[in-house]
Protein backbone atom coordinates (compact mmCIF):
# COMPACT_ATOMS: atom_id res chain seq x y z
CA UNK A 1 -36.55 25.30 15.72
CA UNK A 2 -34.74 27.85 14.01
CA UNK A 3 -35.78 28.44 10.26
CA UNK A 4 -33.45 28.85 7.55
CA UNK A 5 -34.95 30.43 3.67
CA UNK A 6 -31.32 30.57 1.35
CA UNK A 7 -31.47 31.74 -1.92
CA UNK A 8 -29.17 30.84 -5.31
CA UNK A 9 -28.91 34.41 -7.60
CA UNK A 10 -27.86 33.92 -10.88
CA UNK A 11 -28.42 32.86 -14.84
CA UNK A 12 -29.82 29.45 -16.30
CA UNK A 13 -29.89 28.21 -12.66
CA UNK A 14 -32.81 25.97 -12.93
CA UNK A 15 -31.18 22.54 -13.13
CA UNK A 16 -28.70 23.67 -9.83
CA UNK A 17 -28.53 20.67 -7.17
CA UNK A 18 -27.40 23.10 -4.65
CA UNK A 19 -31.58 22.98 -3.12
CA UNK A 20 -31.09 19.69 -2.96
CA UNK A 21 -27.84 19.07 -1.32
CA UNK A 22 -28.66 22.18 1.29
CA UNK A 23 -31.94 20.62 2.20
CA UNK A 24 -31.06 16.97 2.60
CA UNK A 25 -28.17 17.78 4.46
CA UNK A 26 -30.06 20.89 6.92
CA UNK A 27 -32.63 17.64 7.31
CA UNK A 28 -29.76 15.68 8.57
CA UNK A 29 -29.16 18.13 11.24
CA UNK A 30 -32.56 18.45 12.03
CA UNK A 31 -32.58 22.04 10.89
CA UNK A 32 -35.92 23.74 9.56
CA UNK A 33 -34.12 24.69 5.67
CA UNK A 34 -35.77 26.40 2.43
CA UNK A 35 -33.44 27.06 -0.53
CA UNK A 36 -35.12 28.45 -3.54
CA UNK A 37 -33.58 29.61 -6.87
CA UNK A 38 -33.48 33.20 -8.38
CA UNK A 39 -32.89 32.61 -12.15
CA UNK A 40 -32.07 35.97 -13.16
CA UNK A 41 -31.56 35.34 -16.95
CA UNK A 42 -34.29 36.50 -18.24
CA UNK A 43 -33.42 39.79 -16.67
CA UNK A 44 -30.26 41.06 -18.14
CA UNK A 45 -30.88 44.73 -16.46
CA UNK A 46 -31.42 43.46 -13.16
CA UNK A 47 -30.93 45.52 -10.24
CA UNK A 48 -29.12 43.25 -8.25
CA UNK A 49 -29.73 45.61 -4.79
CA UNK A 50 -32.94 45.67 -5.01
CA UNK A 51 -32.64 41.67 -5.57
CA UNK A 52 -31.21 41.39 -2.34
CA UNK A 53 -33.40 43.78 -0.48
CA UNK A 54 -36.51 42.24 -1.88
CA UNK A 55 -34.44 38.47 -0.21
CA UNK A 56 -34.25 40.39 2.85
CA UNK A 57 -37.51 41.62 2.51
CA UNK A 58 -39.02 38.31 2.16
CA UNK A 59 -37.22 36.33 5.39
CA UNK A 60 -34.13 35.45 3.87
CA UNK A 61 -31.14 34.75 6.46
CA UNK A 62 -28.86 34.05 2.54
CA UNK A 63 -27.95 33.56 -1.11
CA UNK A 64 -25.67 32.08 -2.61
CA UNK A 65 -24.42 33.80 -5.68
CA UNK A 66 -23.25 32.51 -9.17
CA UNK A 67 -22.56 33.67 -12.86
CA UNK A 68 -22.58 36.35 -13.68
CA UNK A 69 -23.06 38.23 -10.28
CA UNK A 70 -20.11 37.07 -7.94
CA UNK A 71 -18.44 40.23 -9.23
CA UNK A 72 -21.15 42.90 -9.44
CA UNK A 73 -22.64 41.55 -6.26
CA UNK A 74 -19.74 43.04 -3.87
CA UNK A 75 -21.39 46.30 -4.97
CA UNK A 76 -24.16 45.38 -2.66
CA UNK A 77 -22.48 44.27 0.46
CA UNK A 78 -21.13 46.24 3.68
CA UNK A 79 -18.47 43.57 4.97
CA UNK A 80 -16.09 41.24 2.98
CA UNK A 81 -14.17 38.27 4.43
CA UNK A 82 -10.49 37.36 4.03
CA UNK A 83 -10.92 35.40 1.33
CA UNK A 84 -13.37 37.73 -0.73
CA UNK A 85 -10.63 40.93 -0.43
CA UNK A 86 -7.82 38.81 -1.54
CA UNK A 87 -10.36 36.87 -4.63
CA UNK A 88 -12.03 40.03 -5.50
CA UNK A 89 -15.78 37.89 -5.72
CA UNK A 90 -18.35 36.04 -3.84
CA UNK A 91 -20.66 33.54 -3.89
CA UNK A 92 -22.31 33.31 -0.81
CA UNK A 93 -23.67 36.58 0.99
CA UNK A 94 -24.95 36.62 4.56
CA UNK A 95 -28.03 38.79 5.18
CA UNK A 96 -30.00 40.48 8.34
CA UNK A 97 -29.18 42.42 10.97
CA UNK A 98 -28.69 44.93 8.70
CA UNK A 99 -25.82 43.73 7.31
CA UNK A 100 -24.63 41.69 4.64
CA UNK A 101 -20.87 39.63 4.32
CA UNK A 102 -19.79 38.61 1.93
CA UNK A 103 -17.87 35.13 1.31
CA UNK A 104 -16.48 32.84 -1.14
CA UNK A 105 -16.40 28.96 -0.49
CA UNK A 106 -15.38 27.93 -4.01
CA UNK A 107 -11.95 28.67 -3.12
CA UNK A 108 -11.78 26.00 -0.33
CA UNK A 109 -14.40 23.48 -2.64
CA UNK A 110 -12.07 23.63 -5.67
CA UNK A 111 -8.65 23.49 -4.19
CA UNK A 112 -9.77 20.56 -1.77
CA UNK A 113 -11.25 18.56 -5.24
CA UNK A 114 -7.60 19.32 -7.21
CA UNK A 115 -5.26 18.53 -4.55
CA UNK A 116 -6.76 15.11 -4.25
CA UNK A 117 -7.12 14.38 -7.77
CA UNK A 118 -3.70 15.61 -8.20
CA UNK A 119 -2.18 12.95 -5.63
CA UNK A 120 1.04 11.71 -6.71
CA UNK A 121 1.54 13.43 -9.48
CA UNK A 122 4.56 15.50 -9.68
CA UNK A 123 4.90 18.65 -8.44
CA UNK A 124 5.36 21.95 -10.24
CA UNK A 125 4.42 22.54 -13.93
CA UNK A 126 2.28 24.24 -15.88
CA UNK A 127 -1.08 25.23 -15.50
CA UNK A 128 -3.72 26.52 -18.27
CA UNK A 129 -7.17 28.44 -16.58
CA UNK A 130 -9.58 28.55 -18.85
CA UNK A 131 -11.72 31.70 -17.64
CA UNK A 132 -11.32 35.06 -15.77
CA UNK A 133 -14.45 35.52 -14.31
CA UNK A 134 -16.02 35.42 -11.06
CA UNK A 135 -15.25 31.90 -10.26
CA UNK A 136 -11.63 31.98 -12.35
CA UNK A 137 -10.78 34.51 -9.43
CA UNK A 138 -11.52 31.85 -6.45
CA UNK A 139 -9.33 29.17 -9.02
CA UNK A 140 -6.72 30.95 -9.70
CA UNK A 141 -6.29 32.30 -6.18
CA UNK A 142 -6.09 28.68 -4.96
CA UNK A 143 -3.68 28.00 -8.28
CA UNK A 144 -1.37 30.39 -7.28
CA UNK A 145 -1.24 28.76 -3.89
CA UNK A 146 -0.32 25.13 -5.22
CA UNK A 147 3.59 24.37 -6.06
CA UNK A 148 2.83 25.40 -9.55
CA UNK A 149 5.68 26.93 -11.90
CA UNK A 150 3.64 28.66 -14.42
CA UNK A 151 0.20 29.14 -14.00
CA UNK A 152 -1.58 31.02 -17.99
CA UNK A 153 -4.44 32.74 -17.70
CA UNK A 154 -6.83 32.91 -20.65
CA UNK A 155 -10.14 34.75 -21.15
CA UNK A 156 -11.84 36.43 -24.49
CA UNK A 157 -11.90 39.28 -22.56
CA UNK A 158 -7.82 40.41 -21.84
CA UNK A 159 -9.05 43.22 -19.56
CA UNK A 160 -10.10 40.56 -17.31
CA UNK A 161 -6.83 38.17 -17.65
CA UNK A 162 -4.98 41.07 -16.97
CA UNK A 163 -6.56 42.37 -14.02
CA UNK A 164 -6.41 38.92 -12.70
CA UNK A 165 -2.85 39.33 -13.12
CA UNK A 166 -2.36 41.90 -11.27
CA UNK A 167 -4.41 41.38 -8.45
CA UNK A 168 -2.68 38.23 -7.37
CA UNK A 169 0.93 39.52 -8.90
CA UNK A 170 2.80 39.36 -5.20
CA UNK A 171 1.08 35.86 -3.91
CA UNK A 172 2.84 34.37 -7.60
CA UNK A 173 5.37 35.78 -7.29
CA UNK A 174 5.19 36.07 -11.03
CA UNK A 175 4.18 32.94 -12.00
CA UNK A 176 1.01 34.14 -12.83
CA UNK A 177 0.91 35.21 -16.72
CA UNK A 178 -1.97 35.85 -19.18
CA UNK A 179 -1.85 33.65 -22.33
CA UNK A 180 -2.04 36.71 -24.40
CA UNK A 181 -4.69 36.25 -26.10
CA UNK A 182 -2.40 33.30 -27.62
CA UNK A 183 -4.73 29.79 -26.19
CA UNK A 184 -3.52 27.70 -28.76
CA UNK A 185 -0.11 28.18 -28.63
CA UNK A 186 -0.05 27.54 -24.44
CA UNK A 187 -2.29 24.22 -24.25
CA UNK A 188 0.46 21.76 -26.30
CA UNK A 189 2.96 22.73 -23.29
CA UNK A 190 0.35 22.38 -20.27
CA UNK A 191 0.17 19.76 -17.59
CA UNK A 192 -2.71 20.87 -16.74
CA UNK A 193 -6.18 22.50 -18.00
CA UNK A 194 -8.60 23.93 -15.72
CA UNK A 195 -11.76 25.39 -17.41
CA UNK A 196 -14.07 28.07 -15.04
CA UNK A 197 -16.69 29.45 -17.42
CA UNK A 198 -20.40 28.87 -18.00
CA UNK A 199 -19.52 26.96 -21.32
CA UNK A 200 -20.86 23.59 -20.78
CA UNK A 201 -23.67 24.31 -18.42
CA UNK A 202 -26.97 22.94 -20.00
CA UNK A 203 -28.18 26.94 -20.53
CA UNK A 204 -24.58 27.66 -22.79
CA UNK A 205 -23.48 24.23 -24.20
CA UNK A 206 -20.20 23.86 -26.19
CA UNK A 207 -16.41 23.63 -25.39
CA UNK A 208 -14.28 26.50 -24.80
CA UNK A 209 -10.78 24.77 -25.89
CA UNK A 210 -9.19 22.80 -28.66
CA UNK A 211 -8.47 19.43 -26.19
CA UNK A 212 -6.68 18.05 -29.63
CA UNK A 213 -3.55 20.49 -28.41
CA UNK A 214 -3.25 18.54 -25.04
CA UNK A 215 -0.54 16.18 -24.75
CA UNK A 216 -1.59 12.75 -23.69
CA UNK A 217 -0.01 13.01 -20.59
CA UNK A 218 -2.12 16.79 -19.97
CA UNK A 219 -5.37 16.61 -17.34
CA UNK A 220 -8.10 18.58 -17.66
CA UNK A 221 -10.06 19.79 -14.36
CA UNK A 222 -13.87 20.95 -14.98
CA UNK A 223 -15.88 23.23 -12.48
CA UNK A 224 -19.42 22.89 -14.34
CA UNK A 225 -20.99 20.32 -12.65
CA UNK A 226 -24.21 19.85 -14.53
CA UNK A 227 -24.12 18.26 -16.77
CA UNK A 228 -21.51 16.08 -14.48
CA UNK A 229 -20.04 15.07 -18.05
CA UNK A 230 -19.67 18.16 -20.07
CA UNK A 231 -18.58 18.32 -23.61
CA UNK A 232 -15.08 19.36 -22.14
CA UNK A 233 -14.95 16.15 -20.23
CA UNK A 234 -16.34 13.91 -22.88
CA UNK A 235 -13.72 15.30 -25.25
CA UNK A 236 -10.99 14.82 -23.13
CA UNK A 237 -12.11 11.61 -21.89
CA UNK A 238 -12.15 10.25 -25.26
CA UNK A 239 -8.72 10.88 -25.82
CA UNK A 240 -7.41 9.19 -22.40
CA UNK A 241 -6.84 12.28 -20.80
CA UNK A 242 -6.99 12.42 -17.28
CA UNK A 243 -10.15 14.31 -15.70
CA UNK A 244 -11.84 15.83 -12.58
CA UNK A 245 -15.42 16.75 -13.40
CA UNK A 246 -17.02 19.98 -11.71
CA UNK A 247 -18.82 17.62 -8.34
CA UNK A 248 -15.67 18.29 -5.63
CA UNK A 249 -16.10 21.74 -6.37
CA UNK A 250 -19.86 21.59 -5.91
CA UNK A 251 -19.97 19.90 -2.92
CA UNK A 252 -17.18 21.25 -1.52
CA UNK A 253 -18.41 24.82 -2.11
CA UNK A 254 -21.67 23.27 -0.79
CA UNK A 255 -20.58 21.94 2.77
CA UNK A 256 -18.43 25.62 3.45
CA UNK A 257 -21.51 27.71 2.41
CA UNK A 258 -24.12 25.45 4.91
CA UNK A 259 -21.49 25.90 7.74
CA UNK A 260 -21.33 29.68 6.99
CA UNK A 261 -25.17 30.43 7.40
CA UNK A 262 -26.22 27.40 10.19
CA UNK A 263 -22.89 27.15 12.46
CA UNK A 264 -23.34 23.61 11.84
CA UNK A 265 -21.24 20.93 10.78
CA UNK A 266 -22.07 19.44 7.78
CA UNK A 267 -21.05 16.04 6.59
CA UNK A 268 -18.56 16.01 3.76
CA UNK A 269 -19.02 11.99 2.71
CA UNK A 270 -22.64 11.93 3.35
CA UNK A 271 -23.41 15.17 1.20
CA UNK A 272 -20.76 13.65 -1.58
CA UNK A 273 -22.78 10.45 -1.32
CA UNK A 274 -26.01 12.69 -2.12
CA UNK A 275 -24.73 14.62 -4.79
CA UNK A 276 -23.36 11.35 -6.47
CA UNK A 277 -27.41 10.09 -6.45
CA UNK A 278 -28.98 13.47 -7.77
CA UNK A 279 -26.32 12.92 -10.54
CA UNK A 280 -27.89 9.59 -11.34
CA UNK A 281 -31.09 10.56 -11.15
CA UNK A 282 -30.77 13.05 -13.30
CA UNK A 283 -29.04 10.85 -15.72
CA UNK A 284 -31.99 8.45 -15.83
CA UNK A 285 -34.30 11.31 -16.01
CA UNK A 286 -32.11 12.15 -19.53
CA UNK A 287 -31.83 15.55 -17.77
């Protein structure tokens, strides 16, 4: 039977349900399946080569890769797929043979979780993203893709926002604009709000936006999945708004990244159905 060890690389990782989903899933398929995590946060010089040496080192065939690394990590690898040159980050890199690819499934998880929640809605408008980071790149790349009219980037840091800007400036054809450092002014006009940074996550707990400034109508799209129910979500479910927590992405990013290191097919519904019960026993746990 073929053996599979998988890493997850990144900060305040401890809680991730990613082991979990991998392993019941590789079960499923009767695959042999380790999948440890490499909390890296109390390491803020970490070498992140000699992280992924010492994986190779140690047996492992891959790791996925999350904040803040899906950047920095492309340092480290010798081949990059499609989507990775176009996003510009990872968060899955392939090891051995003495080679490693790099690939990004959040891009397929995240649009697949918005296009369904957005269902019959109408098309076009305008879109805030919250975030210019690693995982803002896979977002807004699938953003700019969507029949969107405007789509505002925002981030503290307007080096990023504009960078972001530029690398996708022909694929938007323009439509892709930084908010200017201006956040409050763009979220009364939005449709839509979708938030990609670690604020939220259990480790850095808080709310990045003002969800008072949404119009009723406005929906607000998560990608931190845990907690499921972050205070972004909360807020804006209080108020009515429309919401799509962080758990497509997850899973979605999930069943792309097992396919990439098994060849396997892995099943969407029944890995949904899992994640939905790790959620709930978490909940009871008061986790």
């Amino acid at each position: 039977m073929t053996r599979y060890k998988v890493g997850l690389l990144g900060h305040g990782i401890g809680p991730s349900l990613s082991p979990a989903m991998h392993m019941r899933e590789a079960e499923h398929l009767g695959l042999e399946y380790e999948y440890r995590t490499v909390d890296l946060i109390d390491s803020p010089d970490v070498d992140l080569g000699a992280e992924l040496s010492r994986l190779e080192a140690e047996g492992f065939v891959a790791t996925n890769v999350t904040h803040p690394y899906k950047l920095a990590v492309l340092e480290y690898v010798d081949e990059r797929s499609d989507v990775v040159r176009r996003v510009g980050s990872a968060n899955l890199v392939l090891l051995g043979e003495g080679r490693r690819t790099a690939h990004n499934t959040d891009c397929t998880g995240f649009r697949a979780a918005l296009e369904l929640f957005l269902a019959g809605r109408p098309a076009g408008g305008t879109v805030v993203q919250v975030g210019a980071g690693g995982a803002g790149l896979a977002t807004a790349s699938s953003l700019v893709d969507m029949d969107l009219d405007r789509v505002v980037v925002h981030d503290l840091n307007e080096d990023a926002t504009s960078a972001m800007v530029q690398r996708f400036a022909e694929a938007s054809g323009g439509r892709l604009v930084t908010s200017g450092g201006r956040i409050d002014e763009w979220l009364p006009v939005a449709d839509g709000v979708v938030h990609v940074t670690p604020t939220g996550m259990k480790q850095h707990p808080g709310v990045a936006i003002d969800v008072e400034r949404l119009r009723p109508s406005a929906w607000v799209a998560e990608v931190v999945y845990f907690p499921l129910e972050t205070e972004l979500v909360r807020r804006a479910r209080a108020r009515g708004l429309a919401t799509l927590d962080g758990g497509g992405m997850a899973v979605g990013q999930a069943v792309d990244s097992l396919r990439l290191i098994t060849g396997r097919e892995p099943n969407t519904a029944r890995m949904h159905a899992h994640f939905d019960e790790l959620i709930a026993s978490a909940d009871r746990a008061g986790h």
